[in-house]
C-alpha atoms as a PDB file:
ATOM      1  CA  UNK A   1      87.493  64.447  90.398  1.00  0.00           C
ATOM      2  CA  UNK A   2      86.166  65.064  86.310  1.00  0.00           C
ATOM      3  CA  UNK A   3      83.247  66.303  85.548  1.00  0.00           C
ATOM      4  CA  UNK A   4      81.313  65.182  82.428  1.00  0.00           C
ATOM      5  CA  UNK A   5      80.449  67.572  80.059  1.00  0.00           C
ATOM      6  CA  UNK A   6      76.648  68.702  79.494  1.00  0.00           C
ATOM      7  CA  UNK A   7      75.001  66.621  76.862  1.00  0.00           C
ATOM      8  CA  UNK A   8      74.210  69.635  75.125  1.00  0.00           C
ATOM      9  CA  UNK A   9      76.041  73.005  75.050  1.00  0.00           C
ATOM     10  CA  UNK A  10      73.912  75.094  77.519  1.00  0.00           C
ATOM     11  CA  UNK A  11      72.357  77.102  74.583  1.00  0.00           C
ATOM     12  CA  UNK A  12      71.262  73.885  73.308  1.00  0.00           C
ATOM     13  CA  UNK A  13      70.022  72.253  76.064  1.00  0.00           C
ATOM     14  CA  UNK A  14      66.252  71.171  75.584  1.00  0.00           C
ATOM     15  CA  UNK A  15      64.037  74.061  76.128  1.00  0.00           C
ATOM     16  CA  UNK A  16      66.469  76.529  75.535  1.00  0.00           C
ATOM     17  CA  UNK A  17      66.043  79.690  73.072  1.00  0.00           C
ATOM     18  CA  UNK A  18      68.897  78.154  70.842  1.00  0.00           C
ATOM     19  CA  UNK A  19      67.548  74.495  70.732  1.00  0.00           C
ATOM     20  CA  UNK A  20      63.920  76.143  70.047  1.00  0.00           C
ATOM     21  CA  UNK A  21      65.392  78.360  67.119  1.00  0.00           C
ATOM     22  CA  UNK A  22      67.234  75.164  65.686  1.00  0.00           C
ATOM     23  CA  UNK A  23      64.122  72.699  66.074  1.00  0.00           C
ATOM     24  CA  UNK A  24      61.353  75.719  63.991  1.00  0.00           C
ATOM     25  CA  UNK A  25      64.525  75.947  60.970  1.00  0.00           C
ATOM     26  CA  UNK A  26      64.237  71.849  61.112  1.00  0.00           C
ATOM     27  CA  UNK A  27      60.878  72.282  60.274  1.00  0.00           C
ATOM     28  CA  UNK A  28      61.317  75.233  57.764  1.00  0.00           C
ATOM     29  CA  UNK A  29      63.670  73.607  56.154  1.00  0.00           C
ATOM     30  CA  UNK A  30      62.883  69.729  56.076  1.00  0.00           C
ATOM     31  CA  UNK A  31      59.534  69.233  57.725  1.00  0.00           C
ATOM     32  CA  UNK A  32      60.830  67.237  60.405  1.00  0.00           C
ATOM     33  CA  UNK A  33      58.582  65.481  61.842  1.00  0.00           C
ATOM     34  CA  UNK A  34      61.008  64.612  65.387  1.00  0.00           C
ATOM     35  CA  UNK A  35      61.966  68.446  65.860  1.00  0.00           C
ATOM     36  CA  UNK A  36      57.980  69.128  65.627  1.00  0.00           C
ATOM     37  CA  UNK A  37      57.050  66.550  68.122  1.00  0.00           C
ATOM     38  CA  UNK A  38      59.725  68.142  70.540  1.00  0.00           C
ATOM     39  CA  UNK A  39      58.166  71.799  69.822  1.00  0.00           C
ATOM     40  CA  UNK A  40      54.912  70.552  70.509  1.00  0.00           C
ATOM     41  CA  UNK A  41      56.270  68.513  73.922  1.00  0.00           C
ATOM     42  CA  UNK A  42      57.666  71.951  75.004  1.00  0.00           C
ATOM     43  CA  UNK A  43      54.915  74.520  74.051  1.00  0.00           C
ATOM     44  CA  UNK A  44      51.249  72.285  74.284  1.00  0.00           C
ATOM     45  CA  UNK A  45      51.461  72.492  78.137  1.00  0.00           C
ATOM     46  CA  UNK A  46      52.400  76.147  78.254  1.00  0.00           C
ATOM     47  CA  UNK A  47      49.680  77.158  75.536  1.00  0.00           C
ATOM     48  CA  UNK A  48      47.334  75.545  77.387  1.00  0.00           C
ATOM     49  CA  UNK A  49      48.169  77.454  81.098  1.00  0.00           C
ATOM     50  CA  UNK A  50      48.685  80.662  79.564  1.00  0.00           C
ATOM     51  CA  UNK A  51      45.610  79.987  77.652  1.00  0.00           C
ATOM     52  CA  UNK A  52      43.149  79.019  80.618  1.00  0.00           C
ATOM     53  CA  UNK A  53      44.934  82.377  82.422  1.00  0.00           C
ATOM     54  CA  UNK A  54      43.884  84.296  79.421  1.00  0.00           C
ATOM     55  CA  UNK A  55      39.932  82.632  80.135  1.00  0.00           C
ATOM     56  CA  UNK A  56      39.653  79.701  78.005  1.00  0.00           C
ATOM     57  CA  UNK A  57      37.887  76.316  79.100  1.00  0.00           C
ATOM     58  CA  UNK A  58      40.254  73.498  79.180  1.00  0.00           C
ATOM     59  CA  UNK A  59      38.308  72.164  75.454  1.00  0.00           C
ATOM     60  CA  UNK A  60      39.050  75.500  74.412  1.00  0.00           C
ATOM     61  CA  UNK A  61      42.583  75.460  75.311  1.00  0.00           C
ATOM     62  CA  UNK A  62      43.312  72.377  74.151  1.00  0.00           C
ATOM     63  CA  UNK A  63      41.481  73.012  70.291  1.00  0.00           C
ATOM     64  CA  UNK A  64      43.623  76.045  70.477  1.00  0.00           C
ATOM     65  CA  UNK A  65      46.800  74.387  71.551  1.00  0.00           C
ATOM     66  CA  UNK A  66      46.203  72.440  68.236  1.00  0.00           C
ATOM     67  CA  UNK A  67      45.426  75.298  66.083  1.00  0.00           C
ATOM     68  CA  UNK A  68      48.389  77.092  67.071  1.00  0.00           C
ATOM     69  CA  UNK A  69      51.103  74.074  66.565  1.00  0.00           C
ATOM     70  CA  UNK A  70      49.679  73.432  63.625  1.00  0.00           C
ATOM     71  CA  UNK A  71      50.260  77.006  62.369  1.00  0.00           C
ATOM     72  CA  UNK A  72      53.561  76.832  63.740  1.00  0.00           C
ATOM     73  CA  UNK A  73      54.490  73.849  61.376  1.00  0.00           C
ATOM     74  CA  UNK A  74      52.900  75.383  58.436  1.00  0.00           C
ATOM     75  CA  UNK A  75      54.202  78.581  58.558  1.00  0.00           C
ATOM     76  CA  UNK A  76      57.960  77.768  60.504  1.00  0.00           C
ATOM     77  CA  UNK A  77      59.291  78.787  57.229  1.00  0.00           C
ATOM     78  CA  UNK A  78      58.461  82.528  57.750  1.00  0.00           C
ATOM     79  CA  UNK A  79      59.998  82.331  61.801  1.00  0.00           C
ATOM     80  CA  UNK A  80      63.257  84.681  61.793  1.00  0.00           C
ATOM     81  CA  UNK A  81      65.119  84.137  65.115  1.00  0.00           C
ATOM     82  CA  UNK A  82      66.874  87.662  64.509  1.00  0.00           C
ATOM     83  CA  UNK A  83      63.210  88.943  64.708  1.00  0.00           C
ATOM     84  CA  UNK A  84      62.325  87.185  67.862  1.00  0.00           C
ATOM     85  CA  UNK A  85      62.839  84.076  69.755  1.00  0.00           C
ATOM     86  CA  UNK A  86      60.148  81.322  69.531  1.00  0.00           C
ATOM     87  CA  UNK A  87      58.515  81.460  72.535  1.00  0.00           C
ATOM     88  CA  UNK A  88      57.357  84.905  71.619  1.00  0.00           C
ATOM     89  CA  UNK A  89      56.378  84.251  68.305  1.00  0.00           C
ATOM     90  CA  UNK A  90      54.453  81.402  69.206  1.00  0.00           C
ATOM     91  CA  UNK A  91      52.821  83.206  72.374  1.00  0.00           C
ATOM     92  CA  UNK A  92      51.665  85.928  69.828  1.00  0.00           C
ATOM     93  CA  UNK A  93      50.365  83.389  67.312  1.00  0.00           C
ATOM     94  CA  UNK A  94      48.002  82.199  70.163  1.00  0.00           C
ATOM     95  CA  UNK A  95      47.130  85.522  71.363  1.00  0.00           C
ATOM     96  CA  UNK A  96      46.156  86.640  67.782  1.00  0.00           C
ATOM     97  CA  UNK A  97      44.543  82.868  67.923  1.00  0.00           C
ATOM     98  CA  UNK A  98      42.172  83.364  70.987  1.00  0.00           C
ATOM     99  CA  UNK A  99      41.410  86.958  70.196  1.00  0.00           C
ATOM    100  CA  UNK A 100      39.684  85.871  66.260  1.00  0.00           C
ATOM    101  CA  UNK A 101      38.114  82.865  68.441  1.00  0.00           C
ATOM    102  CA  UNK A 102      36.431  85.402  71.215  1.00  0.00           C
ATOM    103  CA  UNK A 103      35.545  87.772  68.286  1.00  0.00           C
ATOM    104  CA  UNK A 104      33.760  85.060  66.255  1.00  0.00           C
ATOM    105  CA  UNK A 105      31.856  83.069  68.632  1.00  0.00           C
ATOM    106  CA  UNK A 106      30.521  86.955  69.945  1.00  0.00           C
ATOM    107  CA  UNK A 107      29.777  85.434  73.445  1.00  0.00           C
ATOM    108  CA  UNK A 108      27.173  87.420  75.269  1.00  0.00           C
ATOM    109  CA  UNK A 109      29.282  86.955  78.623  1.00  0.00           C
ATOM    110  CA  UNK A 110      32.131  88.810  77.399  1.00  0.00           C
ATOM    111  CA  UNK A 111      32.664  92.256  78.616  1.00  0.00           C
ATOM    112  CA  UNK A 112      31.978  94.709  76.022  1.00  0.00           C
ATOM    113  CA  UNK A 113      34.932  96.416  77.177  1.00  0.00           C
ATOM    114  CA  UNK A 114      37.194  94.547  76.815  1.00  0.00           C
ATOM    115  CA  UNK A 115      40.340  96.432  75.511  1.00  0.00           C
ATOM    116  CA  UNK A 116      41.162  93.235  73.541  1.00  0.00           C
ATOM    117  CA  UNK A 117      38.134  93.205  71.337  1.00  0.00           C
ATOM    118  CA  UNK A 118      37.981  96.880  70.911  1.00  0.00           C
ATOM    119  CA  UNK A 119      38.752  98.064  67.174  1.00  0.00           C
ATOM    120  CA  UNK A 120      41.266 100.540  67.703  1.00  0.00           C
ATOM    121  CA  UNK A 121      41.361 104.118  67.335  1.00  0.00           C
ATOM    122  CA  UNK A 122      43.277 105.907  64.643  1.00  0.00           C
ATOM    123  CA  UNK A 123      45.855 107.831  66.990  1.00  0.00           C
ATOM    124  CA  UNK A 124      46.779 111.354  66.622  1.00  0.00           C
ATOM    125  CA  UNK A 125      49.685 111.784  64.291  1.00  0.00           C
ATOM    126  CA  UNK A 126      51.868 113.125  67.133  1.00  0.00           C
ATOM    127  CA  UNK A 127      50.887 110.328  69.937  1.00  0.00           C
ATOM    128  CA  UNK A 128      51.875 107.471  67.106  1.00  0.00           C
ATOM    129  CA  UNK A 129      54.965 109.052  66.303  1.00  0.00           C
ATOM    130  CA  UNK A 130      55.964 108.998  70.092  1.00  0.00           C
ATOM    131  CA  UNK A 131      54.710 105.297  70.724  1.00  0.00           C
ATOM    132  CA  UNK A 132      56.940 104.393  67.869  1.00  0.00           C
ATOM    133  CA  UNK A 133      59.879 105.887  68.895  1.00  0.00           C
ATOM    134  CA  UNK A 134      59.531 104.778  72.503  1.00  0.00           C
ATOM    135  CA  UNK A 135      58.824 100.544  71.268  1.00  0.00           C
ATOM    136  CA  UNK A 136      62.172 101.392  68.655  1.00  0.00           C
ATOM    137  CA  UNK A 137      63.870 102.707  72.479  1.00  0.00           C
ATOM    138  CA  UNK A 138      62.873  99.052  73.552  1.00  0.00           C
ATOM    139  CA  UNK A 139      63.850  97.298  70.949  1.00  0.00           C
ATOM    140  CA  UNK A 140      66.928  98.905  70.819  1.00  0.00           C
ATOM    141  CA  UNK A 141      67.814  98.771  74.962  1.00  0.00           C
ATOM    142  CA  UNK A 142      66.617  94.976  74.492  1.00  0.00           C
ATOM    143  CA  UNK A 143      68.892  94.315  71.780  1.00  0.00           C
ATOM    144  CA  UNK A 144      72.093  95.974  74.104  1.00  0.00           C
ATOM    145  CA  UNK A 145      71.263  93.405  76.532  1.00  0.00           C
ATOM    146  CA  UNK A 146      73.329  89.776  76.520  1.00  0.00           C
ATOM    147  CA  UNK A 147      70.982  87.185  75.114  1.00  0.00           C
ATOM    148  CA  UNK A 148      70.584  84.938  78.329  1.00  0.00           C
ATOM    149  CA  UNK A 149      69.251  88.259  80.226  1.00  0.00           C
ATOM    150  CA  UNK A 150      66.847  89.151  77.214  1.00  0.00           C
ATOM    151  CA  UNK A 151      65.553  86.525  76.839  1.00  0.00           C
ATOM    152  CA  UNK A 152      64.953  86.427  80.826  1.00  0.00           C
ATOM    153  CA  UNK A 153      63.166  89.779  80.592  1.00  0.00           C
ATOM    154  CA  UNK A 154      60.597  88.606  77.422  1.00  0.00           C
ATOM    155  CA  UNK A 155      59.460  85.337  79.050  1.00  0.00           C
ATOM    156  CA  UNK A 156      59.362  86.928  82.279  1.00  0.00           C
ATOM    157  CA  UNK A 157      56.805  89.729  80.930  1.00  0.00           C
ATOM    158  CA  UNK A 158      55.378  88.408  77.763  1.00  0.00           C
ATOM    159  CA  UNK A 159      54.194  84.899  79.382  1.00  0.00           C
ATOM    160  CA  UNK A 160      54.006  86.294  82.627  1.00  0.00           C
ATOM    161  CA  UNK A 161      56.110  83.498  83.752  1.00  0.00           C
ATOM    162  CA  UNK A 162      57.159  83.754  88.044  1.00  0.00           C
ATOM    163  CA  UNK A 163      60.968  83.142  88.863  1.00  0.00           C
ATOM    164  CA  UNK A 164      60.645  79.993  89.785  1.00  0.00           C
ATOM    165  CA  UNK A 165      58.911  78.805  87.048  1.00  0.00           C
ATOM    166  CA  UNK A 166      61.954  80.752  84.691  1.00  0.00           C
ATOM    167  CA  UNK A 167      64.500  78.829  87.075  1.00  0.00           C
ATOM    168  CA  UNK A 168      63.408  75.314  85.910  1.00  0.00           C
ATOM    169  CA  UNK A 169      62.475  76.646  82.575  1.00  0.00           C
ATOM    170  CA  UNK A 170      66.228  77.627  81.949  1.00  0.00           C
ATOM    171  CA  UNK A 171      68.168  74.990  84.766  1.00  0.00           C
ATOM    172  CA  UNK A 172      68.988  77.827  86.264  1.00  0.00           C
ATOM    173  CA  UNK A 173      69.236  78.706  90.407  1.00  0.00           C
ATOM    174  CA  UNK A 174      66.390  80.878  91.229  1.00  0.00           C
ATOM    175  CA  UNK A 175      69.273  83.196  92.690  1.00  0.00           C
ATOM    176  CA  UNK A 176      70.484  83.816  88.935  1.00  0.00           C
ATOM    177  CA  UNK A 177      67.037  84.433  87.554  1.00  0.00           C
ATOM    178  CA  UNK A 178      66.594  86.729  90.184  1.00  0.00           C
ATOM    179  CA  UNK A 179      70.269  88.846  89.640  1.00  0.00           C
ATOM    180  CA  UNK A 180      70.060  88.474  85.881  1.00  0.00           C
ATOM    181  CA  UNK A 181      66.881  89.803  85.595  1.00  0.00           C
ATOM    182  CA  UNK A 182      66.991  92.757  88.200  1.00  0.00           C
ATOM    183  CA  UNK A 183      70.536  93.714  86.232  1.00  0.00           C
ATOM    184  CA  UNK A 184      68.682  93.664  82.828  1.00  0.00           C
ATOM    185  CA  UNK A 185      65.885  95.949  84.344  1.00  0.00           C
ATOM    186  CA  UNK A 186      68.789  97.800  85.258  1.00  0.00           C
ATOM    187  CA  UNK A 187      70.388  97.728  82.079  1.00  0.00           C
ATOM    188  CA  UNK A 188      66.821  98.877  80.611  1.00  0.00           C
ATOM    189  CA  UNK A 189      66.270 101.616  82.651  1.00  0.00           C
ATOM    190  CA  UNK A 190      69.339 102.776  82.056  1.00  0.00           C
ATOM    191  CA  UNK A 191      69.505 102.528  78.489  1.00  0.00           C
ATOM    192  CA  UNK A 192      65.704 104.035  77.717  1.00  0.00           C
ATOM    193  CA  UNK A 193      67.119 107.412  80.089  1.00  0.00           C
ATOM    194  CA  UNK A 194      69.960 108.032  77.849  1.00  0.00           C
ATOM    195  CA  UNK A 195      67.658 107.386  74.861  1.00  0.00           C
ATOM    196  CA  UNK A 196      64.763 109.472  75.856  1.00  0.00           C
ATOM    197  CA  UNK A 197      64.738 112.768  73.894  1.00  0.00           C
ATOM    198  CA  UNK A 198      65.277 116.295  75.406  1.00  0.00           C
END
């Protein structure tokens, strides 16, 4: 008995790093109005959860679901996918997004604490140095890893995204998410003990 072949290759399946990557250079390079619309069909929803998880109201959310797609198509000319795939530069985008919204509107409910809304301290020469080097250790064990596991390990921590949810995010069997990402941990640990200095 055949079996057809995917519609798409698998790292071009919809949703997938590769068809994300292709869809933000569609709109870099010919403002395409289709590949936007499938961005947006992707991301809105997730802005929005990881948004109301962050503390937003739902009118919030959804003003800053806008104001973050529309940055993306504006500035999807400066996206590099050797930098970093999309989800993570759009995830940052509406980080940076809510954090200028908190800091303007200066709600009296927020806690003045807040490590977010802190200005930051000018670190010590010596403690800089070493948080460099040890991000450049990341970077570098992330980079060693294959993509499909990498890109496991930044949706898994940077949207805080459960295994299930990265199962039907990716078509994969939550088994897989599960191995793949306990071997890239692996991997990682690995990888920042041979790196660590002396």
């Amino acid at each position: 008995m055949s079996v057809d072949p995917p519609l798409f290759p698998l790292d071009r399946a919809p949703g997938s790093p590769g068809r994300l990557a292709d869809l933000v250079e569609r709109v870099a390079s010919g403002r395409d109005r289709a590949a936007f619309m499938e961005l947006f069909d992707h991301y809105a929803p997730r802005l929005k959860a990881f948004l109301r998880r962050r503390g937003a109201g739902d009118a919030q959310a959804e003003d800053l679901v806008q104001d973050v797609m529309l940055t993306v198509w504006q500035r999807a000319v400066q996206y590099d996918r050797r930098q970093a795939s999309v989800s993570t530069w759009v995830f940052t985008i509406a980080r940076n997004r809510q954090i200028d919204v908190l800091r303007r509107e200066r709600r009296p409910e927020l806690d003045a604490d807040e490590p977010l809304l802190l200005p930051s301290a000018a670190p010590e020469p010596d403690r800089l140095f070493d948080a460099e080097q040890s991000a450049e250790r990341v970077r570098a064990a992330l980079a060693l890893l294959p993509e499909e596991q990498a890109e496991l390990v930044r949706v898994s921590f940077y949207e805080e995204a459960s295994h299930s949810a990265l199962a039907e995010r990716f078509g994969l069997p939550l088994g897989t998410v599960k191995s793949r990402l306990r071997l890239a941990l692996q991997k990682l640990r690995h990888a920042l003990e041979v790196e660590r200095p002396g």
